[in-house]
PDB file of N, CA and C in Angstrom:
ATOM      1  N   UNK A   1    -109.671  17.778-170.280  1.00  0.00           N
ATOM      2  CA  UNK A   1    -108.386  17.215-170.606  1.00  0.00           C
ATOM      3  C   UNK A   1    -108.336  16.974-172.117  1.00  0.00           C
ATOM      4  N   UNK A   2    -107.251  17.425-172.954  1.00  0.00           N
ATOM      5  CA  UNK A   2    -107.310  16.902-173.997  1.00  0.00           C
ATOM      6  C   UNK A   2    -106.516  16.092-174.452  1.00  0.00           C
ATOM      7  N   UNK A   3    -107.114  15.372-175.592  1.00  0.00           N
ATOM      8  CA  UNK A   3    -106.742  14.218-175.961  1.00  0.00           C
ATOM      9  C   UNK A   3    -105.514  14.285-177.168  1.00  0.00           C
ATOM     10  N   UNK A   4    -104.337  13.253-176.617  1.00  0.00           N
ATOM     11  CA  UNK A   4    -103.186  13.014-177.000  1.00  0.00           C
ATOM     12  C   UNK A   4    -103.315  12.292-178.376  1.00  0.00           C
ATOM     13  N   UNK A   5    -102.587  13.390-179.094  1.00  0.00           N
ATOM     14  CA  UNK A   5    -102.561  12.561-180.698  1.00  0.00           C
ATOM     15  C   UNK A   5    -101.864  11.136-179.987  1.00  0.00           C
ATOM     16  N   UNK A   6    -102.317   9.757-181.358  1.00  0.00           N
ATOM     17  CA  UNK A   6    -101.093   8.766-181.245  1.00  0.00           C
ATOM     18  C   UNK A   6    -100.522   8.482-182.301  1.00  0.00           C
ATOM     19  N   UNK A   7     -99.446   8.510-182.597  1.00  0.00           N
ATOM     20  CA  UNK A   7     -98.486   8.241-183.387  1.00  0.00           C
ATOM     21  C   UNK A   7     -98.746   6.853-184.281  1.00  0.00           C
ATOM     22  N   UNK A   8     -99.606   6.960-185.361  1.00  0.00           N
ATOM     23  CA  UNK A   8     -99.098   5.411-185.985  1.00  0.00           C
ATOM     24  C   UNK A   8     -98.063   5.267-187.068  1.00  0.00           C
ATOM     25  N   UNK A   9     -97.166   5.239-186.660  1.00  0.00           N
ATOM     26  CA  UNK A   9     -95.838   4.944-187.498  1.00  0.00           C
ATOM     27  C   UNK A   9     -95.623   3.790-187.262  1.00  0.00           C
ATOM     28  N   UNK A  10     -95.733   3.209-186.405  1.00  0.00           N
ATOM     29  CA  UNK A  10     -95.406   1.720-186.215  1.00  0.00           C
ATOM     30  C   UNK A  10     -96.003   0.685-187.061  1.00  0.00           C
ATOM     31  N   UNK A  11     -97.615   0.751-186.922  1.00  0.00           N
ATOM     32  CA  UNK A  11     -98.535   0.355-187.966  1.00  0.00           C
ATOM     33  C   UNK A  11     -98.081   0.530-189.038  1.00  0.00           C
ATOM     34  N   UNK A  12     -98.301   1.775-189.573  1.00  0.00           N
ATOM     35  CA  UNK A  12     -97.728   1.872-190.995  1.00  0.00           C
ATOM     36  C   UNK A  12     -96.634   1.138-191.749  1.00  0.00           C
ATOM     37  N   UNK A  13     -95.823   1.382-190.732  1.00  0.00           N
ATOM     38  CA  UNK A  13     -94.419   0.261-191.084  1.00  0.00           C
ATOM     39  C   UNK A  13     -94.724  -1.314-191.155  1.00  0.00           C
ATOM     40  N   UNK A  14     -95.509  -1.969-190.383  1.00  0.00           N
ATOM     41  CA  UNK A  14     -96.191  -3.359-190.319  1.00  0.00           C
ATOM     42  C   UNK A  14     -96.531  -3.512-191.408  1.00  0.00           C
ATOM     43  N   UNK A  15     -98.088  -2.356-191.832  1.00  0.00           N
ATOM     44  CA  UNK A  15     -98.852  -2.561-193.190  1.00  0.00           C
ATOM     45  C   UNK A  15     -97.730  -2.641-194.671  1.00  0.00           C
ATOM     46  N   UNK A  16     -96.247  -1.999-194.379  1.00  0.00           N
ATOM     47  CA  UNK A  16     -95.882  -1.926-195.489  1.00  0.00           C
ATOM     48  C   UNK A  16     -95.057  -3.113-195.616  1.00  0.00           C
ATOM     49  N   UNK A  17     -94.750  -3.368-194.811  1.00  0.00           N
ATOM     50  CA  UNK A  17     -93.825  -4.979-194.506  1.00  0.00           C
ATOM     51  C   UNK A  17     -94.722  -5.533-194.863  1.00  0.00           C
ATOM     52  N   UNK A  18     -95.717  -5.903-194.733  1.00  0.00           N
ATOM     53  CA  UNK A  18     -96.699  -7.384-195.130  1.00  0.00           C
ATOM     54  C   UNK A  18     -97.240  -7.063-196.549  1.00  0.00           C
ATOM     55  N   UNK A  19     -97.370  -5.755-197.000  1.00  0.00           N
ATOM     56  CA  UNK A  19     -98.004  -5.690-198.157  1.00  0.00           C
ATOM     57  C   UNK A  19     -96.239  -6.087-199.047  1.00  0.00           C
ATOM     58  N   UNK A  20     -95.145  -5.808-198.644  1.00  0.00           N
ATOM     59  CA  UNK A  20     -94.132  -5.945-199.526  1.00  0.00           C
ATOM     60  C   UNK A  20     -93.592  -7.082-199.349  1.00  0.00           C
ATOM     61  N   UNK A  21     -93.891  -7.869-198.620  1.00  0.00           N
ATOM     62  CA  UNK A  21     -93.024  -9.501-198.398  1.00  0.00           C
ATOM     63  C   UNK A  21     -94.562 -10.063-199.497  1.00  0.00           C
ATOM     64  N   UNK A  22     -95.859  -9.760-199.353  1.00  0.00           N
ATOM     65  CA  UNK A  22     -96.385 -10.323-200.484  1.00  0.00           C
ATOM     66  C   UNK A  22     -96.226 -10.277-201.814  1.00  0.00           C
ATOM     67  N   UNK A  23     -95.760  -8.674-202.316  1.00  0.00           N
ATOM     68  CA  UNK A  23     -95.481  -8.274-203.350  1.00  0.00           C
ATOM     69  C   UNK A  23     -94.249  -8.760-203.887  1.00  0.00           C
ATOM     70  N   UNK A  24     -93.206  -9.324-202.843  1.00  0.00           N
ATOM     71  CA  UNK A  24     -91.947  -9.891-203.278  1.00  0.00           C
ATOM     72  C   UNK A  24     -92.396 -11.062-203.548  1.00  0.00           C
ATOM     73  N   UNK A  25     -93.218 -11.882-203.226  1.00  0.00           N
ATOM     74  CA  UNK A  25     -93.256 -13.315-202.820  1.00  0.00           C
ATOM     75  C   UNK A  25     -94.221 -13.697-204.386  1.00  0.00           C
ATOM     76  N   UNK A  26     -95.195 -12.633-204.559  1.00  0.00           N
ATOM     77  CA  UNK A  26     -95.598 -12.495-205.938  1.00  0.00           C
ATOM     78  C   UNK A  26     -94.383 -12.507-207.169  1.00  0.00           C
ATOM     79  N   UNK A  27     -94.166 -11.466-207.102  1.00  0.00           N
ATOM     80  CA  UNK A  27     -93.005 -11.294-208.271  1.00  0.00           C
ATOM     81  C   UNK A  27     -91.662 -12.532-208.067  1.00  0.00           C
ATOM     82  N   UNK A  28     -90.841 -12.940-207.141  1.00  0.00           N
ATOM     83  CA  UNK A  28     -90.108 -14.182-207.015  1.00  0.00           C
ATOM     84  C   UNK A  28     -90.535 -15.012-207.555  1.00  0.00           C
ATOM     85  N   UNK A  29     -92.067 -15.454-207.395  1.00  0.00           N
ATOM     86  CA  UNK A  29     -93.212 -16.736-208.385  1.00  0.00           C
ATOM     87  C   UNK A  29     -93.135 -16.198-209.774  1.00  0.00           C
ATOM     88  N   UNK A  30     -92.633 -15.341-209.880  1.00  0.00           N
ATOM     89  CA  UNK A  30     -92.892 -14.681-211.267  1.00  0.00           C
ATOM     90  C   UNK A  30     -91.846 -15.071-212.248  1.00  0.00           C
ATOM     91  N   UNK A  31     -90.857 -14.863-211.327  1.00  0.00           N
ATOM     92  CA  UNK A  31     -89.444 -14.287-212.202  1.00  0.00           C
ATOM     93  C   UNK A  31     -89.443 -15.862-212.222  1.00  0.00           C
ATOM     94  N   UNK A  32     -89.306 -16.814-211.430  1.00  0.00           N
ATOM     95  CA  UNK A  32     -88.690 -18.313-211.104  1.00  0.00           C
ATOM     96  C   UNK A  32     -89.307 -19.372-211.764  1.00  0.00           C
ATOM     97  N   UNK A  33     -91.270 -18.548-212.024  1.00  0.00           N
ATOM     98  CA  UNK A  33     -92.168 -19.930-212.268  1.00  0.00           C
ATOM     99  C   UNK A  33     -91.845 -21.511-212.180  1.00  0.00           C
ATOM    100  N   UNK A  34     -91.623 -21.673-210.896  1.00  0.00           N
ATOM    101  CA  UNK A  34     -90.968 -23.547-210.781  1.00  0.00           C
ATOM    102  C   UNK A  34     -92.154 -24.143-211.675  1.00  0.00           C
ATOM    103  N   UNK A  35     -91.512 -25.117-211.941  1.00  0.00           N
ATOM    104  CA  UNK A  35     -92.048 -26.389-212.591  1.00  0.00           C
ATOM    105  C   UNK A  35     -93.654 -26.898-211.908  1.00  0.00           C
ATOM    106  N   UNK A  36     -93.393 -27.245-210.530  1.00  0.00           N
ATOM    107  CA  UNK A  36     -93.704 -27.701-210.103  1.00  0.00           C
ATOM    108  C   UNK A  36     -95.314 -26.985-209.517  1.00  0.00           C
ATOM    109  N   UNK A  37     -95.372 -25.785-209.656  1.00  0.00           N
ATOM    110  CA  UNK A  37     -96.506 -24.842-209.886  1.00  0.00           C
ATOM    111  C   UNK A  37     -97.001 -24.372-211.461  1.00  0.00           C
ATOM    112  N   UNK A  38     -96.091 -24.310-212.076  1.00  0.00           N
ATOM    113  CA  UNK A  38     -96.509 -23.851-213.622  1.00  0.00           C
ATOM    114  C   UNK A  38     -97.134 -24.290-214.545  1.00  0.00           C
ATOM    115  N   UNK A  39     -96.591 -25.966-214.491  1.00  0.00           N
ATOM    116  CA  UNK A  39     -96.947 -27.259-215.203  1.00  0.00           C
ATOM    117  C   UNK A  39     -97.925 -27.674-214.760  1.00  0.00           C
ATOM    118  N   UNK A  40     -98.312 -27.536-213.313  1.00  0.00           N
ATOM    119  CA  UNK A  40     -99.544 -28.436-212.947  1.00  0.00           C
ATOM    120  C   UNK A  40    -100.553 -27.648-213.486  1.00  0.00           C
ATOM    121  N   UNK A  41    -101.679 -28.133-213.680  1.00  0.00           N
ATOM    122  CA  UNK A  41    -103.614 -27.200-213.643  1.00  0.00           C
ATOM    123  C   UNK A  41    -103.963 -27.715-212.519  1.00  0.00           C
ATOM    124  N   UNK A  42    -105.410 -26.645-212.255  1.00  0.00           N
ATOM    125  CA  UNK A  42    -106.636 -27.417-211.849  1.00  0.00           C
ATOM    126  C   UNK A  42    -107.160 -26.324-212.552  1.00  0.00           C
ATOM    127  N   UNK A  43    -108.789 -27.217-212.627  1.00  0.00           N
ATOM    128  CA  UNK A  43    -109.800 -25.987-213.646  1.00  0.00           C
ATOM    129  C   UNK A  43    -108.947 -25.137-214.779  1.00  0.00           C
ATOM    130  N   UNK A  44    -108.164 -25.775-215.316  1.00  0.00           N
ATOM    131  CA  UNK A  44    -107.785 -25.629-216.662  1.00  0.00           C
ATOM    132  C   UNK A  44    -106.339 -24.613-215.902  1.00  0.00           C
ATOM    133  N   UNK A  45    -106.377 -24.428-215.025  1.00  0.00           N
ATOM    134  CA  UNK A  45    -105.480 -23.121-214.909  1.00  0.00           C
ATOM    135  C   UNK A  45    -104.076 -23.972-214.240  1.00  0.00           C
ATOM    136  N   UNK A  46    -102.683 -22.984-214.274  1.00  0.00           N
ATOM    137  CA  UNK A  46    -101.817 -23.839-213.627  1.00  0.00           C
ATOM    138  C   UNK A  46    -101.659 -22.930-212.399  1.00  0.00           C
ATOM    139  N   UNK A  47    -101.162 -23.667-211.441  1.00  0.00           N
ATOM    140  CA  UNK A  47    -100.888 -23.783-210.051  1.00  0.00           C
ATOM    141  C   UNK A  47    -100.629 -22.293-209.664  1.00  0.00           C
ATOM    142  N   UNK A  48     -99.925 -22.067-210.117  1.00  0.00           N
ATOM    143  CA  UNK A  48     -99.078 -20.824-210.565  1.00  0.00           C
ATOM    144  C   UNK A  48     -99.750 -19.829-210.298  1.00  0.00           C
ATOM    145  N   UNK A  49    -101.085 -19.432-211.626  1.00  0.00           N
ATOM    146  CA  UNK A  49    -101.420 -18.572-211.817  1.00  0.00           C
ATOM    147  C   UNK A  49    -102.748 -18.604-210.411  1.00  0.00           C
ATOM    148  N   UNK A  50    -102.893 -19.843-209.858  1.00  0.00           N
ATOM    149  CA  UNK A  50    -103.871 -20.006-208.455  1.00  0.00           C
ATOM    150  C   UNK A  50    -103.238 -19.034-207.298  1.00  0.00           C
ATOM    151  N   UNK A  51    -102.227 -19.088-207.390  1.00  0.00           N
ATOM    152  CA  UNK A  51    -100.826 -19.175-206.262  1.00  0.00           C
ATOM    153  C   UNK A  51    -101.031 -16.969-206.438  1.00  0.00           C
ATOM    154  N   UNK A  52    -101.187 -16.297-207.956  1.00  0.00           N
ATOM    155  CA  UNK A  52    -101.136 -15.355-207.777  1.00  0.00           C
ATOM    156  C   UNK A  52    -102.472 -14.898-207.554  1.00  0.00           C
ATOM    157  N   UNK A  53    -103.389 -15.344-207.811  1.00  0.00           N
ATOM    158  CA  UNK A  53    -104.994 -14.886-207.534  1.00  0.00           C
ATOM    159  C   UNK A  53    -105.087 -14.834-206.465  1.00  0.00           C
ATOM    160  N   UNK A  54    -104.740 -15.801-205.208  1.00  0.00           N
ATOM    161  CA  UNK A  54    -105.433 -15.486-204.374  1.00  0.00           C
ATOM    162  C   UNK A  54    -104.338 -14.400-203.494  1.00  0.00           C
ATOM    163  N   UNK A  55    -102.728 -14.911-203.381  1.00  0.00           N
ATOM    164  CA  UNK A  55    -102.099 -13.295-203.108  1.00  0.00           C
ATOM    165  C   UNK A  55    -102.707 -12.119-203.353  1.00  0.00           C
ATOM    166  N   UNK A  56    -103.310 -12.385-204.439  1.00  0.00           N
ATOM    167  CA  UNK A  56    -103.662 -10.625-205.035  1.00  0.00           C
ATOM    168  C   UNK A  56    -105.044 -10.440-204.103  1.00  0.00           C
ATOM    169  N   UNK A  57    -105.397 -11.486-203.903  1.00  0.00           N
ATOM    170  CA  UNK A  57    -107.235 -11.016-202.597  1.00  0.00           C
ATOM    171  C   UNK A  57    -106.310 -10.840-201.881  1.00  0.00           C
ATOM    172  N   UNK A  58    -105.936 -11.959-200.995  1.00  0.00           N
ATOM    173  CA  UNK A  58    -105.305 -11.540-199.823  1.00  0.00           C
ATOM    174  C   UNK A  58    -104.596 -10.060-199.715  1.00  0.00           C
ATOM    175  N   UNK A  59    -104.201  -9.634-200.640  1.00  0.00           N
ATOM    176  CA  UNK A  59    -103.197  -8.304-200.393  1.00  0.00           C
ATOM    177  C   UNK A  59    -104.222  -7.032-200.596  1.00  0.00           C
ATOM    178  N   UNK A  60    -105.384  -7.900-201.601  1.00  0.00           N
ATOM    179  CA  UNK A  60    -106.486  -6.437-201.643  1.00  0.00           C
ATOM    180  C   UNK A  60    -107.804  -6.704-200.446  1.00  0.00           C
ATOM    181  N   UNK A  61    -107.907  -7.408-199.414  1.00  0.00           N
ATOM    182  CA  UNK A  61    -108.475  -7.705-198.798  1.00  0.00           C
ATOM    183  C   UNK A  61    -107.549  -6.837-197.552  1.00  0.00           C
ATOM    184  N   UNK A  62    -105.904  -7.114-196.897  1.00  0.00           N
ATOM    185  CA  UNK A  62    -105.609  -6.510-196.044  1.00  0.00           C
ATOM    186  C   UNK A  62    -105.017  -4.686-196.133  1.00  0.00           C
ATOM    187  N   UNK A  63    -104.920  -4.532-198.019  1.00  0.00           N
ATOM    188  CA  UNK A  63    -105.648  -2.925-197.985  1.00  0.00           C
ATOM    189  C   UNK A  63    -106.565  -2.469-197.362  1.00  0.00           C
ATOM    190  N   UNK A  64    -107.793  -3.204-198.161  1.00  0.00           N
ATOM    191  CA  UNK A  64    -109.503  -2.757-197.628  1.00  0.00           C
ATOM    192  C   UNK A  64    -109.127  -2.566-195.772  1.00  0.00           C
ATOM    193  N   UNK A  65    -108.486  -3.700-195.003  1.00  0.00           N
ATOM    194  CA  UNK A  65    -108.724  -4.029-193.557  1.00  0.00           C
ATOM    195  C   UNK A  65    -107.600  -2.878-193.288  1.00  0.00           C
ATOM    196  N   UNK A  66    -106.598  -2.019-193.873  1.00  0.00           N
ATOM    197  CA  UNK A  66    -105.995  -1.247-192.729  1.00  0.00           C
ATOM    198  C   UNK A  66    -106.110   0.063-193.538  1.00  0.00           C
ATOM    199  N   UNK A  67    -106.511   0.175-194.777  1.00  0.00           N
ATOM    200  CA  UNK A  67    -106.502   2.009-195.031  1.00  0.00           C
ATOM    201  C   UNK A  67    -107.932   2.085-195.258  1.00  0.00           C
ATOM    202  N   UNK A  68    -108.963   1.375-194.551  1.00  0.00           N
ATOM    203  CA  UNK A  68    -110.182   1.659-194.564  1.00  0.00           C
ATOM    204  C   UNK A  68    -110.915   1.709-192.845  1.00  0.00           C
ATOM    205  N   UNK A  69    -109.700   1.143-192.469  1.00  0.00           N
ATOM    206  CA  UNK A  69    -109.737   1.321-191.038  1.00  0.00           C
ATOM    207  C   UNK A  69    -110.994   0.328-190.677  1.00  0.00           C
ATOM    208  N   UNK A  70    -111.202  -0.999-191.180  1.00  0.00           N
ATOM    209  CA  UNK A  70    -111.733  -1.775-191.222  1.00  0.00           C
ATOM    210  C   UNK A  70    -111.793  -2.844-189.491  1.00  0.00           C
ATOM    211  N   UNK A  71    -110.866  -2.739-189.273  1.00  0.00           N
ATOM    212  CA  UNK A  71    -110.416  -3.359-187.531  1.00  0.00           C
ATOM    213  C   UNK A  71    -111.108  -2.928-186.797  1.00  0.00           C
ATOM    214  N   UNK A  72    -111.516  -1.984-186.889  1.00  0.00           N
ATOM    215  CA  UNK A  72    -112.219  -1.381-186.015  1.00  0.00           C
ATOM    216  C   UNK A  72    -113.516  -1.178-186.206  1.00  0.00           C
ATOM    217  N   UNK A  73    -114.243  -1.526-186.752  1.00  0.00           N
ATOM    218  CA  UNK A  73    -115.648  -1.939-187.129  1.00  0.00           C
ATOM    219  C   UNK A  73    -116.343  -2.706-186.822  1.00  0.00           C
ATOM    220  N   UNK A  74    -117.718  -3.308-186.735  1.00  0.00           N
ATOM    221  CA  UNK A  74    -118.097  -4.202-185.945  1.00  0.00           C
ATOM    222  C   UNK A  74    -118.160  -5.437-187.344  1.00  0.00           C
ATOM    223  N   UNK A  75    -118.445  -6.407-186.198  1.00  0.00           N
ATOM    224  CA  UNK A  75    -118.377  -7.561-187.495  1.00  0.00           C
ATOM    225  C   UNK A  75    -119.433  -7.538-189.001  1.00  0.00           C
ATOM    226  N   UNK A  76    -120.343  -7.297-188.772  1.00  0.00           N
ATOM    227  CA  UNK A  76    -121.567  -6.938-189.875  1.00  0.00           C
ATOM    228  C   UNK A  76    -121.046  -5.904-190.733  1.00  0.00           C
ATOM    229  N   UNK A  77    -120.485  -4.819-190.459  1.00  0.00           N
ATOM    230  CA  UNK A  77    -120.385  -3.960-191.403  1.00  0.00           C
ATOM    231  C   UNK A  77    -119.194  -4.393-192.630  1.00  0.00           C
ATOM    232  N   UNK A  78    -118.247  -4.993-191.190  1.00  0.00           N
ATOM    233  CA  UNK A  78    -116.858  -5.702-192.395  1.00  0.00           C
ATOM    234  C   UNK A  78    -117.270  -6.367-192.954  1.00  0.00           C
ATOM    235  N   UNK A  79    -117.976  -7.342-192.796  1.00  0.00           N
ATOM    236  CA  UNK A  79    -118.383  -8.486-193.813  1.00  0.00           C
ATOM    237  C   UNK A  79    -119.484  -7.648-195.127  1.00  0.00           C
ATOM    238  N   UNK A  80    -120.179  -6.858-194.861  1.00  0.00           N
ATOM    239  CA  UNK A  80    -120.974  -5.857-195.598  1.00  0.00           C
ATOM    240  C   UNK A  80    -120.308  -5.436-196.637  1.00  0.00           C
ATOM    241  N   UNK A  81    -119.186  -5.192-196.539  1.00  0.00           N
ATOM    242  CA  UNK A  81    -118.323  -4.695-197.354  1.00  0.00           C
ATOM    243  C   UNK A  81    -116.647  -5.703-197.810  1.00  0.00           C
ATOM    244  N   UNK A  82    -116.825  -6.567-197.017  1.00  0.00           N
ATOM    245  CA  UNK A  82    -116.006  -6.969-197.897  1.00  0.00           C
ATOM    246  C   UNK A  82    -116.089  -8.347-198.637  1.00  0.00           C
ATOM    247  N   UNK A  83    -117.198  -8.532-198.332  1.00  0.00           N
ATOM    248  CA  UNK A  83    -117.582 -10.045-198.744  1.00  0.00           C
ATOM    249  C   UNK A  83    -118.553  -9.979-200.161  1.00  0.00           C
ATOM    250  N   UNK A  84    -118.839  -9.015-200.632  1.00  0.00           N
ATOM    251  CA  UNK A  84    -119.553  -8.369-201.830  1.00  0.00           C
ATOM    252  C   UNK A  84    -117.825  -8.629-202.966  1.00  0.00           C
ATOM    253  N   UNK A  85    -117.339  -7.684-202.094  1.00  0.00           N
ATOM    254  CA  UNK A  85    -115.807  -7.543-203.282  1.00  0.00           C
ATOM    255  C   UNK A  85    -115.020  -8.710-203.648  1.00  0.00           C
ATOM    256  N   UNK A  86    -114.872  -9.986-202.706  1.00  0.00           N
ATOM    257  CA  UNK A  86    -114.434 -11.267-202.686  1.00  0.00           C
ATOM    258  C   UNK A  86    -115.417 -12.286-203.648  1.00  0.00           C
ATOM    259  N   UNK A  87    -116.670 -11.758-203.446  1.00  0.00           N
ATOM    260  CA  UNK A  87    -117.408 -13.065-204.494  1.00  0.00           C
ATOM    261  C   UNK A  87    -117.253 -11.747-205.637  1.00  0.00           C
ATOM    262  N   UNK A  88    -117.311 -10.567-205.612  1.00  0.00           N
ATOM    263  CA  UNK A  88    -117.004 -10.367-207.615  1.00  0.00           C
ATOM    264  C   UNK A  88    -116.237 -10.719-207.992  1.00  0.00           C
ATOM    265  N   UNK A  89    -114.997 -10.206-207.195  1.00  0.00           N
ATOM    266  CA  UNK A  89    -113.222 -10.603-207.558  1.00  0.00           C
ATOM    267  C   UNK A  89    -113.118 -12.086-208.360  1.00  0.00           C
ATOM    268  N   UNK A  90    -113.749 -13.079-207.108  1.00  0.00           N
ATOM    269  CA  UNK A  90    -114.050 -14.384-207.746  1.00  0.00           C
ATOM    270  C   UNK A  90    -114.630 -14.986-208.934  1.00  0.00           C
ATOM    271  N   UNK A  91    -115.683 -14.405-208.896  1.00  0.00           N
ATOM    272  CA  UNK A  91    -116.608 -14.558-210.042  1.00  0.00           C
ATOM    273  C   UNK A  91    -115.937 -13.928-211.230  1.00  0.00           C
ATOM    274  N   UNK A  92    -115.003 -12.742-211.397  1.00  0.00           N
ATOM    275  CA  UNK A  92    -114.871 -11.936-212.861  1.00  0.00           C
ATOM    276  C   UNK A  92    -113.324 -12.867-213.334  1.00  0.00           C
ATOM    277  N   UNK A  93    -112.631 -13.557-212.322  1.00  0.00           N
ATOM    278  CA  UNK A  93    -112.115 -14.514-212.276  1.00  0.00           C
ATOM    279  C   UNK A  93    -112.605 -16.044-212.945  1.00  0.00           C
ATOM    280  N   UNK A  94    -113.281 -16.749-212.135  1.00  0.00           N
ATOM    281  CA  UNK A  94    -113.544 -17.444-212.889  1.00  0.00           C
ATOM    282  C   UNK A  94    -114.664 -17.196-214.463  1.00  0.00           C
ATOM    283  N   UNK A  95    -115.267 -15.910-214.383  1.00  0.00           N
ATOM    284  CA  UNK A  95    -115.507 -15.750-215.894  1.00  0.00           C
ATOM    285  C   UNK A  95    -114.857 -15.468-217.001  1.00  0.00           C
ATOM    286  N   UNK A  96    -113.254 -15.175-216.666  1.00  0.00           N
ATOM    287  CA  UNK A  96    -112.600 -15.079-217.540  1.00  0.00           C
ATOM    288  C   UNK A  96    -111.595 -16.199-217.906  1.00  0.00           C
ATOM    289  N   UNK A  97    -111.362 -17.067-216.728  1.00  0.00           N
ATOM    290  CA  UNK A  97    -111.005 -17.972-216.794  1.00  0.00           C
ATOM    291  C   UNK A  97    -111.262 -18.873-217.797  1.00  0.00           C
ATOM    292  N   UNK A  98    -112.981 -19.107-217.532  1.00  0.00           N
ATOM    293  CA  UNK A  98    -113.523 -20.099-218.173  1.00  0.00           C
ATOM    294  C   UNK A  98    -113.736 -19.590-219.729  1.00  0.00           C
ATOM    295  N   UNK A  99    -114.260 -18.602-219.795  1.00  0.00           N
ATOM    296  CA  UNK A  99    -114.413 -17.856-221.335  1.00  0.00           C
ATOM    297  C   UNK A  99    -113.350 -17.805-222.407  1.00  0.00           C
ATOM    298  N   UNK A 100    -111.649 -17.900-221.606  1.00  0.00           N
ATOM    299  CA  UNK A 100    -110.726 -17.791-221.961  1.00  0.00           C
ATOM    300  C   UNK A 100    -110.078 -19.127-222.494  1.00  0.00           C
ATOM    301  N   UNK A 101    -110.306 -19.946-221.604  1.00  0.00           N
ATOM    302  CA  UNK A 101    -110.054 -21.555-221.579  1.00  0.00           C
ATOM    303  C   UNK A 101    -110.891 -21.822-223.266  1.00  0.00           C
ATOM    304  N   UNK A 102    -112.047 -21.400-223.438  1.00  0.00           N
ATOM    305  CA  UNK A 102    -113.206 -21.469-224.066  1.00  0.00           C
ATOM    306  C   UNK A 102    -112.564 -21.328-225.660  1.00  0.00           C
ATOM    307  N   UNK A 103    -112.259 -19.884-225.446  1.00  0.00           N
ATOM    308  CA  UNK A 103    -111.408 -19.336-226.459  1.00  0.00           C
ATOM    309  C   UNK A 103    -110.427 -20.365-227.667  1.00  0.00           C
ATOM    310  N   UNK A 104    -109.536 -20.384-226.384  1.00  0.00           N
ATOM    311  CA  UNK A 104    -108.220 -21.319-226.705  1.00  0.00           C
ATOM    312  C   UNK A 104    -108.671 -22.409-227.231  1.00  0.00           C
ATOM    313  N   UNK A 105    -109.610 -22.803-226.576  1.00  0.00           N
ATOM    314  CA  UNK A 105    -109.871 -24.424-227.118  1.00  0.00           C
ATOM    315  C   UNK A 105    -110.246 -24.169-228.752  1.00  0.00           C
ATOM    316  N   UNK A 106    -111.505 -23.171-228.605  1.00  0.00           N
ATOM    317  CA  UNK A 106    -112.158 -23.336-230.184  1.00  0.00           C
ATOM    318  C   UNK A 106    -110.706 -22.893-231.213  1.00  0.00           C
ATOM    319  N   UNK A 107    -110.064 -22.162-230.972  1.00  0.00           N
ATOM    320  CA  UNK A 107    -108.629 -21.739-231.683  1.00  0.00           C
ATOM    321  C   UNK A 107    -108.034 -23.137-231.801  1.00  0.00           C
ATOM    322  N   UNK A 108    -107.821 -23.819-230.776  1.00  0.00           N
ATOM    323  CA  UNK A 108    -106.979 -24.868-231.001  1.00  0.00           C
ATOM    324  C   UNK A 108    -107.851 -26.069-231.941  1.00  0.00           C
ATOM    325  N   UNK A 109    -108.762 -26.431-231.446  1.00  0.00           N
ATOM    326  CA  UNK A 109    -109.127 -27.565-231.869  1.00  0.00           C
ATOM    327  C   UNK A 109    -109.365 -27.172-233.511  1.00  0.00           C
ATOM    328  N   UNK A 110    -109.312 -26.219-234.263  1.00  0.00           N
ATOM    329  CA  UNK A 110    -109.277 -25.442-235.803  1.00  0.00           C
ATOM    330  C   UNK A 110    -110.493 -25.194-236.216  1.00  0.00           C
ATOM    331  N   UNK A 111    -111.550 -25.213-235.462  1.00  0.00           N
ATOM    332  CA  UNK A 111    -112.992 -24.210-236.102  1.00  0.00           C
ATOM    333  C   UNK A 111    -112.517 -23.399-236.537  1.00  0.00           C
ATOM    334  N   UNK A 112    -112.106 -22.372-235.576  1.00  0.00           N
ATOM    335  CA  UNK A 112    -111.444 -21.042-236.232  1.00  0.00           C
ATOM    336  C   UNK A 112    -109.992 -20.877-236.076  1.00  0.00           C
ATOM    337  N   UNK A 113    -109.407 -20.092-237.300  1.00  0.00           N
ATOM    338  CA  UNK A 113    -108.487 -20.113-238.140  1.00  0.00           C
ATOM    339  C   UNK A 113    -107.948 -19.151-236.622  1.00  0.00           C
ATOM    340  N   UNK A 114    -106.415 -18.882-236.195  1.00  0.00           N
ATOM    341  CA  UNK A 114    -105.799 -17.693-235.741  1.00  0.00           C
ATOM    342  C   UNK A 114    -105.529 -16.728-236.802  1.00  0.00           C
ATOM    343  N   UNK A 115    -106.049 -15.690-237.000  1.00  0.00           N
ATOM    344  CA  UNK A 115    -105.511 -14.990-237.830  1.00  0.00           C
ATOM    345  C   UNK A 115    -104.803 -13.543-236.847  1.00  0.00           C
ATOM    346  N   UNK A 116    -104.039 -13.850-236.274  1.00  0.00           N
ATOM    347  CA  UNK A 116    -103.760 -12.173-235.556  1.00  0.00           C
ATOM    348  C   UNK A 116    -102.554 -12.468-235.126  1.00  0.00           C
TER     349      UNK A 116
END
């Protein structure tokens, strides 16, 4: 007996709905920056820019899980692979964060001059 293609169009349409209500929901924070996310910090950063970091895992995390065909894998291998990419993501994050914060400060406080 052979086996019946299946149609994923349906899926596809799901994956693109959720990847585009994030991508809207990103850019809306963008265009609007409320007060009330922009103005605040934590770890030097404002709310805001928290609010787009982790959208951006989340949205590159449920890539990895549907055009890598990740669902269907056993639990060890997903985590094998995607839990490596979540602590770099994190980490090159907060190293730029902090390096950057770093920056600004020595600029601000007038050690060094802005010249650029």
């Amino acid at each position: 007996m052979a086996h019946a293609h299946e149609s994923n169009t349906k899926r596809i349409w799901i994956v693109f709905a959720i990847l585009s209500v994030i991508t809207t929901v990103e850019v809306a924070f963008g265009i609007v920056k409320p007060d009330a996310l922009f103005k605040v910090h934590f770890l030097s950063v404002s709310l805001l820019n928290w609010l787009f970091i982790i959208l951006t895992i989340v949205k590159a995390y449920y890539i990895v899980w549907a055009f890598m065909h990740l669902e269907g894998e056993t639990k060890g291998l997903r985590w094998s692979i995607v839990a490596p990419l979540v602590f770099l993501i994190l980490y090159l994050c907060f190293i730029l964060l902090v390096e950057g914060d770093y920056i600004h400060e020595v600029y601000k406080s007038g050690q060094i001059k802005w010249n650029f």
